[in-house]
C-alpha atoms as a PDB file:
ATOM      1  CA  UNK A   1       0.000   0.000   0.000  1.00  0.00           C
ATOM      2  CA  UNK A   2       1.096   3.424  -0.839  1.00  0.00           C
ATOM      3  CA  UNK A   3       1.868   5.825   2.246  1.00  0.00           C
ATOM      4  CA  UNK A   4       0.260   9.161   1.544  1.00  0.00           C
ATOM      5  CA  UNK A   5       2.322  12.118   0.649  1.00  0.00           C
ATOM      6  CA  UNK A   6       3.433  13.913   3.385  1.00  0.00           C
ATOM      7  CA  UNK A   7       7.038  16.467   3.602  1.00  0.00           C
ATOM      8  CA  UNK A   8       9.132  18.503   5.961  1.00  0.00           C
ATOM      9  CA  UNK A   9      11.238  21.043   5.091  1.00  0.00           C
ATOM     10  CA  UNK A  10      14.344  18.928   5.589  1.00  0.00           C
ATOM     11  CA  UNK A  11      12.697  16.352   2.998  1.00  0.00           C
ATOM     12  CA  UNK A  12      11.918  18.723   0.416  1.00  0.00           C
ATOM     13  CA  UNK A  13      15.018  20.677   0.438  1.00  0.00           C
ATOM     14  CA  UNK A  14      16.563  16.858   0.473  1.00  0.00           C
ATOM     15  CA  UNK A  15      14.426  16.054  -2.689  1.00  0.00           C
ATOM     16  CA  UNK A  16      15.550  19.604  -4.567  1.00  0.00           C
ATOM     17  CA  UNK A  17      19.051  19.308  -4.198  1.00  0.00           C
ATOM     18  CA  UNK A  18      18.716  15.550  -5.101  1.00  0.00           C
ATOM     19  CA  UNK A  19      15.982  13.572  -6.038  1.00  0.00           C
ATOM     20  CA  UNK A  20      18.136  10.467  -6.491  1.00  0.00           C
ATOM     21  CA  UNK A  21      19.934  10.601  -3.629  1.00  0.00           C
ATOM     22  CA  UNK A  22      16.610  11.643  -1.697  1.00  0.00           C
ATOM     23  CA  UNK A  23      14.847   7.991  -3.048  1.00  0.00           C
ATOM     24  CA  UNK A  24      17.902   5.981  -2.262  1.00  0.00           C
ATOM     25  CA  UNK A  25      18.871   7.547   1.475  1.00  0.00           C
ATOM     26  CA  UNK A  26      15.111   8.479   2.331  1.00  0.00           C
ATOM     27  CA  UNK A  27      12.014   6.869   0.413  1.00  0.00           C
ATOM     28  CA  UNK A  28      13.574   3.437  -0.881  1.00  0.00           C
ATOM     29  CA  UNK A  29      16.324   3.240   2.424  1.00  0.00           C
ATOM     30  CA  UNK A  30      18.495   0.976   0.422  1.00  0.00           C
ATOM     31  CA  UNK A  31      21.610   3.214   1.693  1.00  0.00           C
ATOM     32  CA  UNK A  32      21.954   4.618   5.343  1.00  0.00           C
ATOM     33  CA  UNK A  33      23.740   8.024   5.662  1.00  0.00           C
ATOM     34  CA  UNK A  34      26.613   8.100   8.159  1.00  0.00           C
ATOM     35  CA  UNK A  35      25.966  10.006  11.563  1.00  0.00           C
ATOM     36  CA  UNK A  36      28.481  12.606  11.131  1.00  0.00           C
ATOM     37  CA  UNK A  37      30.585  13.851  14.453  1.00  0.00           C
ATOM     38  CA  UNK A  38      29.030  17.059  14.176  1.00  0.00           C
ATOM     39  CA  UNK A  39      25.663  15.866  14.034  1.00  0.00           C
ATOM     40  CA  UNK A  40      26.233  13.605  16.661  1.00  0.00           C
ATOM     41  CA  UNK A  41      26.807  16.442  18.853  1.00  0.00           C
ATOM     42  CA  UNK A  42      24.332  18.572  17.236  1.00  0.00           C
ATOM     43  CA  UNK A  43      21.474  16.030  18.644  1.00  0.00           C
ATOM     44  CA  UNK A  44      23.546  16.105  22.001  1.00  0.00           C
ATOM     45  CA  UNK A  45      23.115  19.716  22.507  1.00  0.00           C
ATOM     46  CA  UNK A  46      19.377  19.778  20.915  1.00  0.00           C
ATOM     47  CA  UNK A  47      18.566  16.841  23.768  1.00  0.00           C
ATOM     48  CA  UNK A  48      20.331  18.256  26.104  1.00  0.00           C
ATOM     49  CA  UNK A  49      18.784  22.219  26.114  1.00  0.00           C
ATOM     50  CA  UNK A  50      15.366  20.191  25.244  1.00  0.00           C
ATOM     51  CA  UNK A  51      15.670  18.567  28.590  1.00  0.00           C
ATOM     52  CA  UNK A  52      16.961  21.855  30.268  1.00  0.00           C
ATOM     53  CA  UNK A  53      13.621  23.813  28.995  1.00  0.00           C
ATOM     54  CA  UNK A  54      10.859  21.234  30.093  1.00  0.00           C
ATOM     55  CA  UNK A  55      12.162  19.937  33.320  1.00  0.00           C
ATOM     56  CA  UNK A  56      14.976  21.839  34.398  1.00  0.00           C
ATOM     57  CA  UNK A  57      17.518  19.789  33.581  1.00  0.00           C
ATOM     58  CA  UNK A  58      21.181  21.371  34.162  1.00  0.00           C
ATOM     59  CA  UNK A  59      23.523  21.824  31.177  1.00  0.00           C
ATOM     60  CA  UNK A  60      26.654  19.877  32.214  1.00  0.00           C
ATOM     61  CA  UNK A  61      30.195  19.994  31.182  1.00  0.00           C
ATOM     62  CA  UNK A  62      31.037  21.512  27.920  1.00  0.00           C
ATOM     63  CA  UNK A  63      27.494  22.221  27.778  1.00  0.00           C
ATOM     64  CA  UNK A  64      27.377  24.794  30.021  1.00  0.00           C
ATOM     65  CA  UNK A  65      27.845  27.411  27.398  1.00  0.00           C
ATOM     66  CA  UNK A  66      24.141  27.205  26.430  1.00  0.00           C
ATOM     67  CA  UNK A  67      23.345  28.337  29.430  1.00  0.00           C
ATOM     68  CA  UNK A  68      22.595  32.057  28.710  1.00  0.00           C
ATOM     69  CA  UNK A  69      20.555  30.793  25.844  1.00  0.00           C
ATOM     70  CA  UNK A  70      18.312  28.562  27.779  1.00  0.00           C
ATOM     71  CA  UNK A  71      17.863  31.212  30.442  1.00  0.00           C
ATOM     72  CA  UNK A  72      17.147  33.922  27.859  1.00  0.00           C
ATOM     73  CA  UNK A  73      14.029  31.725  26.517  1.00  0.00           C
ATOM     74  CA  UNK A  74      12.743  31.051  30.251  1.00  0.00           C
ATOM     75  CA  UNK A  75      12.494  34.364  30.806  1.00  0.00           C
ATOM     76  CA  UNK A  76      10.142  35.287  27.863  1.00  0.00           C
ATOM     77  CA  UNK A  77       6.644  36.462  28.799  1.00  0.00           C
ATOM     78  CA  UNK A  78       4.538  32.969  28.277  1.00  0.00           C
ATOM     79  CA  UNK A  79       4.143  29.339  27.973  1.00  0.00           C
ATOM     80  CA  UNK A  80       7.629  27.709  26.787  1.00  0.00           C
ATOM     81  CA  UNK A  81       7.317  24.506  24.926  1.00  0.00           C
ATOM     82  CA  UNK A  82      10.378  22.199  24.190  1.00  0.00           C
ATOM     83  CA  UNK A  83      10.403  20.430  20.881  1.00  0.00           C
ATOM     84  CA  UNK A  84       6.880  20.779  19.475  1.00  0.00           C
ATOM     85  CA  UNK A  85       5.778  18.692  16.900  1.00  0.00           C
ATOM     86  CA  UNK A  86       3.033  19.790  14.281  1.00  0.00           C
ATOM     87  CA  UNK A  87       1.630  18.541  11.183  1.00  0.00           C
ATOM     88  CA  UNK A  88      -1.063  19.729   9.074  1.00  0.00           C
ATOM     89  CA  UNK A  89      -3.449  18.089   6.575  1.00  0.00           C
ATOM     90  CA  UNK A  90      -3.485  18.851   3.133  1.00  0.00           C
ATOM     91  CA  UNK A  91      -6.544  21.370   3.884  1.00  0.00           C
ATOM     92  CA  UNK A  92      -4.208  22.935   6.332  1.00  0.00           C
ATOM     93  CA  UNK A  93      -5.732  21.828   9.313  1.00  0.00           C
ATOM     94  CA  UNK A  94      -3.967  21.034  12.485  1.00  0.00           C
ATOM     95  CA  UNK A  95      -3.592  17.519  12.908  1.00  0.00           C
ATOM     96  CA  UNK A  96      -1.211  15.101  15.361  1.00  0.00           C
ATOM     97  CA  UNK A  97       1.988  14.516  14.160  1.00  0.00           C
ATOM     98  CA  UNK A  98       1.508  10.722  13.084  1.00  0.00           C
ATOM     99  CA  UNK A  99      -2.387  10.744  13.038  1.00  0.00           C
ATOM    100  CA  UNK A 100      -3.451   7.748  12.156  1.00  0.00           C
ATOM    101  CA  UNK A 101      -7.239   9.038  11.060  1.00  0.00           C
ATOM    102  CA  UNK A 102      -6.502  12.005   8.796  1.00  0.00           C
ATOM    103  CA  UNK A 103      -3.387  11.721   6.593  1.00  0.00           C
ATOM    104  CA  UNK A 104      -0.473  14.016   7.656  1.00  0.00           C
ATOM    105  CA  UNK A 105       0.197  16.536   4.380  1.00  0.00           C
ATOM    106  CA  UNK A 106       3.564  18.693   6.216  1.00  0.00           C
ATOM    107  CA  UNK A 107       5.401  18.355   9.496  1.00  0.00           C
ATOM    108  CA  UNK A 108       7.606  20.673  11.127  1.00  0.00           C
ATOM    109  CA  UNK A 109       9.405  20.147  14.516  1.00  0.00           C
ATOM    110  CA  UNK A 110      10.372  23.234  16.250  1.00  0.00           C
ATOM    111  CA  UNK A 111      12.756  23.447  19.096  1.00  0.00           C
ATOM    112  CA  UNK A 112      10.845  25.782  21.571  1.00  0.00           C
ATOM    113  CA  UNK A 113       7.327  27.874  21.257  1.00  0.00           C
ATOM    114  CA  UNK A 114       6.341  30.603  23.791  1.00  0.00           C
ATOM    115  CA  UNK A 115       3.314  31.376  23.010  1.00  0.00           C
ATOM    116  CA  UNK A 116       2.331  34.836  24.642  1.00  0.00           C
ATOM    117  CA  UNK A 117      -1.306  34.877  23.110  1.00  0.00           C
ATOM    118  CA  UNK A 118      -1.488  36.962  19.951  1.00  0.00           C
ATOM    119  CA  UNK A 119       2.273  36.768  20.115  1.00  0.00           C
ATOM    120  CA  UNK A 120       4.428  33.406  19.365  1.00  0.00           C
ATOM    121  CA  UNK A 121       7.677  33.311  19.394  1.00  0.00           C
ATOM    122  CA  UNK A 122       9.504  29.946  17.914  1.00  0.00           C
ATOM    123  CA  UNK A 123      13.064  29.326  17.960  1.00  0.00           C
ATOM    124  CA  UNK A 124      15.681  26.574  16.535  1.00  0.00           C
ATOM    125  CA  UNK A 125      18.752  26.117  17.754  1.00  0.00           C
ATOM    126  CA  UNK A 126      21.660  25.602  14.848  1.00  0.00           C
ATOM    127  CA  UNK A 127      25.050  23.950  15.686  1.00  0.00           C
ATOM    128  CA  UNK A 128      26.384  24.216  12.431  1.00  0.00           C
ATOM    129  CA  UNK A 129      27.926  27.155  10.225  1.00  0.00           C
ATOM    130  CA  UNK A 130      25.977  30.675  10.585  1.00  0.00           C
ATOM    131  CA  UNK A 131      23.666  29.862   7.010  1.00  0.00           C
ATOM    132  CA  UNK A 132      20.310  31.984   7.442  1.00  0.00           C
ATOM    133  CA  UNK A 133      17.162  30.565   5.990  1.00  0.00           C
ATOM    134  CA  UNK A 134      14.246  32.569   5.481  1.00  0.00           C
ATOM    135  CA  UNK A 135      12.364  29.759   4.125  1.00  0.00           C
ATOM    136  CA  UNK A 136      12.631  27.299   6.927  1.00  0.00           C
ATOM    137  CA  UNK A 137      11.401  30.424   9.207  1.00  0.00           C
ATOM    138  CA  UNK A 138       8.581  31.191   7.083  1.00  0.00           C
ATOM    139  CA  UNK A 139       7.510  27.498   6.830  1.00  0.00           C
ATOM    140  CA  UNK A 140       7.598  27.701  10.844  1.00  0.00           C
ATOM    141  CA  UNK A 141       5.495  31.037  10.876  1.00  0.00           C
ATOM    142  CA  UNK A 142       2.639  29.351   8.654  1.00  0.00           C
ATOM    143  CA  UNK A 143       2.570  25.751  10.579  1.00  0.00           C
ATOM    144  CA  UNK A 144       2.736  28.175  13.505  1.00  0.00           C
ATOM    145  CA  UNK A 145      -0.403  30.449  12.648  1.00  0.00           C
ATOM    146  CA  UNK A 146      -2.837  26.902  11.805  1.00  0.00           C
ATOM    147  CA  UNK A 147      -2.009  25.702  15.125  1.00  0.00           C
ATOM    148  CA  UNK A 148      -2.279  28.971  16.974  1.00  0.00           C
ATOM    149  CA  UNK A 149      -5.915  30.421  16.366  1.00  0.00           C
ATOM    150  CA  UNK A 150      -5.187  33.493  18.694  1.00  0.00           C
ATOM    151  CA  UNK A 151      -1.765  34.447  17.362  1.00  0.00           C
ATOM    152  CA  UNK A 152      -1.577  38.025  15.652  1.00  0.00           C
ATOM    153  CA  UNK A 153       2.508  37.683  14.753  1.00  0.00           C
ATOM    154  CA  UNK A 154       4.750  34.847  15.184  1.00  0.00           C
ATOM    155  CA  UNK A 155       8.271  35.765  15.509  1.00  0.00           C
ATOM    156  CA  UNK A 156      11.104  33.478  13.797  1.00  0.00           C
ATOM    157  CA  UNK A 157      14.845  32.954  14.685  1.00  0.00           C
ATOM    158  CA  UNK A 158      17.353  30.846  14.327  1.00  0.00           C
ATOM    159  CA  UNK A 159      20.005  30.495  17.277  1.00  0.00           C
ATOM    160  CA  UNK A 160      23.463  30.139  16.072  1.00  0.00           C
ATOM    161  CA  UNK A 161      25.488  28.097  18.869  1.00  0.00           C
ATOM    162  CA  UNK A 162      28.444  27.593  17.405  1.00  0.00           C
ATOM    163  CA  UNK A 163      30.669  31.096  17.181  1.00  0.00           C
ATOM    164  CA  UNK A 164      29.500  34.663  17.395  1.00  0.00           C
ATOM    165  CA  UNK A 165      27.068  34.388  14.679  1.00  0.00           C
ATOM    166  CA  UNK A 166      23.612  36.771  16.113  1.00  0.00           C
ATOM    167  CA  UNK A 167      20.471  35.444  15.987  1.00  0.00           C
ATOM    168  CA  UNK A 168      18.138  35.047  12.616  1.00  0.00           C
ATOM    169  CA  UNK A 169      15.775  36.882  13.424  1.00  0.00           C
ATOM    170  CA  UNK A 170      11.780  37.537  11.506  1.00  0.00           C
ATOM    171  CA  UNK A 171       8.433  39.104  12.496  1.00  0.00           C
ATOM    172  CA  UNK A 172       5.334  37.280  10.460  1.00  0.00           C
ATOM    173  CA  UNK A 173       1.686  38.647  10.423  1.00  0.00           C
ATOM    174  CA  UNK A 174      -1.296  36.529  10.016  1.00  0.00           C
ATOM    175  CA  UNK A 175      -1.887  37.821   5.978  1.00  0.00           C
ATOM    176  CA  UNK A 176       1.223  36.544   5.280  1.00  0.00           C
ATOM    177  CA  UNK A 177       0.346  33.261   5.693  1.00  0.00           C
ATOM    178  CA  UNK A 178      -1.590  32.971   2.369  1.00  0.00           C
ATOM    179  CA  UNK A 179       1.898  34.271   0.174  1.00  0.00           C
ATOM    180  CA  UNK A 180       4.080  31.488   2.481  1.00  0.00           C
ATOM    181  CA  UNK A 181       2.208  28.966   1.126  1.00  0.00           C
ATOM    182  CA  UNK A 182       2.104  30.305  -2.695  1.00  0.00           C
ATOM    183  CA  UNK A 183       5.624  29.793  -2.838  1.00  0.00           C
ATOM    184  CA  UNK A 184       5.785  26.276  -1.205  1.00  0.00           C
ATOM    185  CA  UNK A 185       2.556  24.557  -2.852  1.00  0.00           C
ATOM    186  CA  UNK A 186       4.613  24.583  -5.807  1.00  0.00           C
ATOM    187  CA  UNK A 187       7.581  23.091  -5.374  1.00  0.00           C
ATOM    188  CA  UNK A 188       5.790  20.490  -2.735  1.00  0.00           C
ATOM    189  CA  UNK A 189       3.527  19.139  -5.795  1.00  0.00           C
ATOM    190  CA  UNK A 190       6.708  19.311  -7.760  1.00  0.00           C
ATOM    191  CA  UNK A 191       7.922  17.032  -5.013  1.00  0.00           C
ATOM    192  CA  UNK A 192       4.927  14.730  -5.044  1.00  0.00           C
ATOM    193  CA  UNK A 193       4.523  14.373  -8.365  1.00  0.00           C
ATOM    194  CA  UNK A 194       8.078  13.221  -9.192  1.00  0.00           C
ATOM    195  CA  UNK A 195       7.707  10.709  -6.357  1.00  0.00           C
ATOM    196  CA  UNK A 196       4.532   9.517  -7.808  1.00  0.00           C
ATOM    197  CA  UNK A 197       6.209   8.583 -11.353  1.00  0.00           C
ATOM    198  CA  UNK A 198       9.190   7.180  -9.252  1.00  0.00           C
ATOM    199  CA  UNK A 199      11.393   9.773 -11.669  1.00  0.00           C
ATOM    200  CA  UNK A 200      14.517  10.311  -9.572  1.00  0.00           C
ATOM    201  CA  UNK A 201      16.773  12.071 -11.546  1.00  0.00           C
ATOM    202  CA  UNK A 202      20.414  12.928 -10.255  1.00  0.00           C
ATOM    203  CA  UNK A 203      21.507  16.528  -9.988  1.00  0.00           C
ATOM    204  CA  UNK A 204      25.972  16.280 -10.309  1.00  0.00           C
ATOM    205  CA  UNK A 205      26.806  19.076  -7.615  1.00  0.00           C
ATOM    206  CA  UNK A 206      29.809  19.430  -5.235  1.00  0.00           C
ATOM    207  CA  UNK A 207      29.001  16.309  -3.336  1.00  0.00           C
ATOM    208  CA  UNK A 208      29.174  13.977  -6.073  1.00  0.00           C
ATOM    209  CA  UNK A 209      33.089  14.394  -5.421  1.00  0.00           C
ATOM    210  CA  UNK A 210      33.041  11.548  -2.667  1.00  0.00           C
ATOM    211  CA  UNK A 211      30.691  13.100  -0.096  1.00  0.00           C
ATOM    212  CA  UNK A 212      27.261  12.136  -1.343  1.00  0.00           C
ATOM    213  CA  UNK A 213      26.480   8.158   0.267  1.00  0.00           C
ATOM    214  CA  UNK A 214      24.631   6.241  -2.437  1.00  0.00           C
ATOM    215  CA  UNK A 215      27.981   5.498  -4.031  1.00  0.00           C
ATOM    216  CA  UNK A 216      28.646   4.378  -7.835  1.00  0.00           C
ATOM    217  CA  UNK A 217      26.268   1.414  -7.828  1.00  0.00           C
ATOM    218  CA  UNK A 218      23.762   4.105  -7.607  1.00  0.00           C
ATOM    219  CA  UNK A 219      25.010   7.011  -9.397  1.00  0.00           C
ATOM    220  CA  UNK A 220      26.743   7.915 -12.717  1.00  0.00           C
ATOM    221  CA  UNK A 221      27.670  10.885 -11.077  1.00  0.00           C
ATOM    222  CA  UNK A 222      29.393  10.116  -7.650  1.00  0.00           C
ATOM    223  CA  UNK A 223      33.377  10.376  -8.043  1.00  0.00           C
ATOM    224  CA  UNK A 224      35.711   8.974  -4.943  1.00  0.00           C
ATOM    225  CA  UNK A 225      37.409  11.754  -2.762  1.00  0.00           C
ATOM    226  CA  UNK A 226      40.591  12.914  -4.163  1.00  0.00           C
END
């Protein structure tokens, strides 16, 4: 039986860059990709300031760095909610992250909500390199606004932990909501579509040069590291 459509923003910027590499690693699962060091430690810290916002958890050892940024979110104004999971339906209705009555269309996973009322603010901690990305954050905002009838503005940002790099911040209203999802519905039928005539094409970029982890059973395109 076919699953029913449903993306993230990881999957579909996964499928764009990719849609061979997306099938292999992510639909068909044929090839695993290796847990990286720095991811490794990227889902330490996540865990770890995830556990510090919804029981109190202290940040130990090297971790004690995120301490100001932990504090800093405890202080805002309203209810703080550690990694909240949402999904919508392909009307755009709220529904529960792995519903089993109404199929799941997009899911986003934030890493803290305070919601204030008409204000929400939603955050996401980033351990890599300082990259903004105003289309994750306006993905967040709309998610946000379906699952928060009250809220007027939903302010976006992106918490760099790794250097100096300042926060990514952006302020959405309620009216944008309706041009947010003109630009995804696109490219997330795009994505559907391809996956429903199983057309995977490769796109050659920079980590066809040994870094990409289907290999050359699976790729015309993937070169070993030189």
């Amino acid at each position: 039986m076919t699953r029913p459509f449903a993306w993230s923003y990881s999957a579909l910027t996964n499928f764009e860059q990719c849609p061979r590499k997306h099938n292999i690693t992510r639909i068909e699962k044929t090839v695993t990709e290796p847990e990286t060091e720095a991811l490794t430690w990227g889902n330490r810290v996540h865990k770890a300031l995830e556990n510090r916002l919804k029981g109190g958890a202290p940040l130990t050892g090297s971790l004690r760095q995120f301490e100001p940024y932990a504090k800093a979110v405890l202080a805002q104004d309203g209810e703080v909610i550690a990694e909240q999971r949402l999904a919508l339906s392909r009307d755009r209705d709220p529904v529960a992250f792995f519903s089993r009555t109404t199929p799941v269309w997009v899911r986003a996973v934030v890493d803290f909500v305070v919601d204030n009322g008409e204000d929400v603010f939603v955050g996401d901690w980033k351990t890599g390199k300082y990259k903004p990305d105003n289309d994750q954050l306006r993905l967040f905002a709309a998610v946000i606004f379906h699952h928060y009838p009250k809220a007027k503005r939903v302010k976006t940002g992106f918490f760099w932990l790794k250097g100096d790099g300042k926060p990514t911040t952006e302020i959405f209203l309620r009216e944008d909501v309706a041009h947010i999802w003109q630009d995804f519905l696109p490219r997330a039928e795009r994505m559907e579509k391809m996956i429903a005539d199983k057309d995977f094409p490769a796109r050659p970029s920079g980590l066809c040069r040994g870094w990409c982890p289907v290999g050359p059973n699976n790729c015309e395109h993937w070169e070993s590291k030189k």
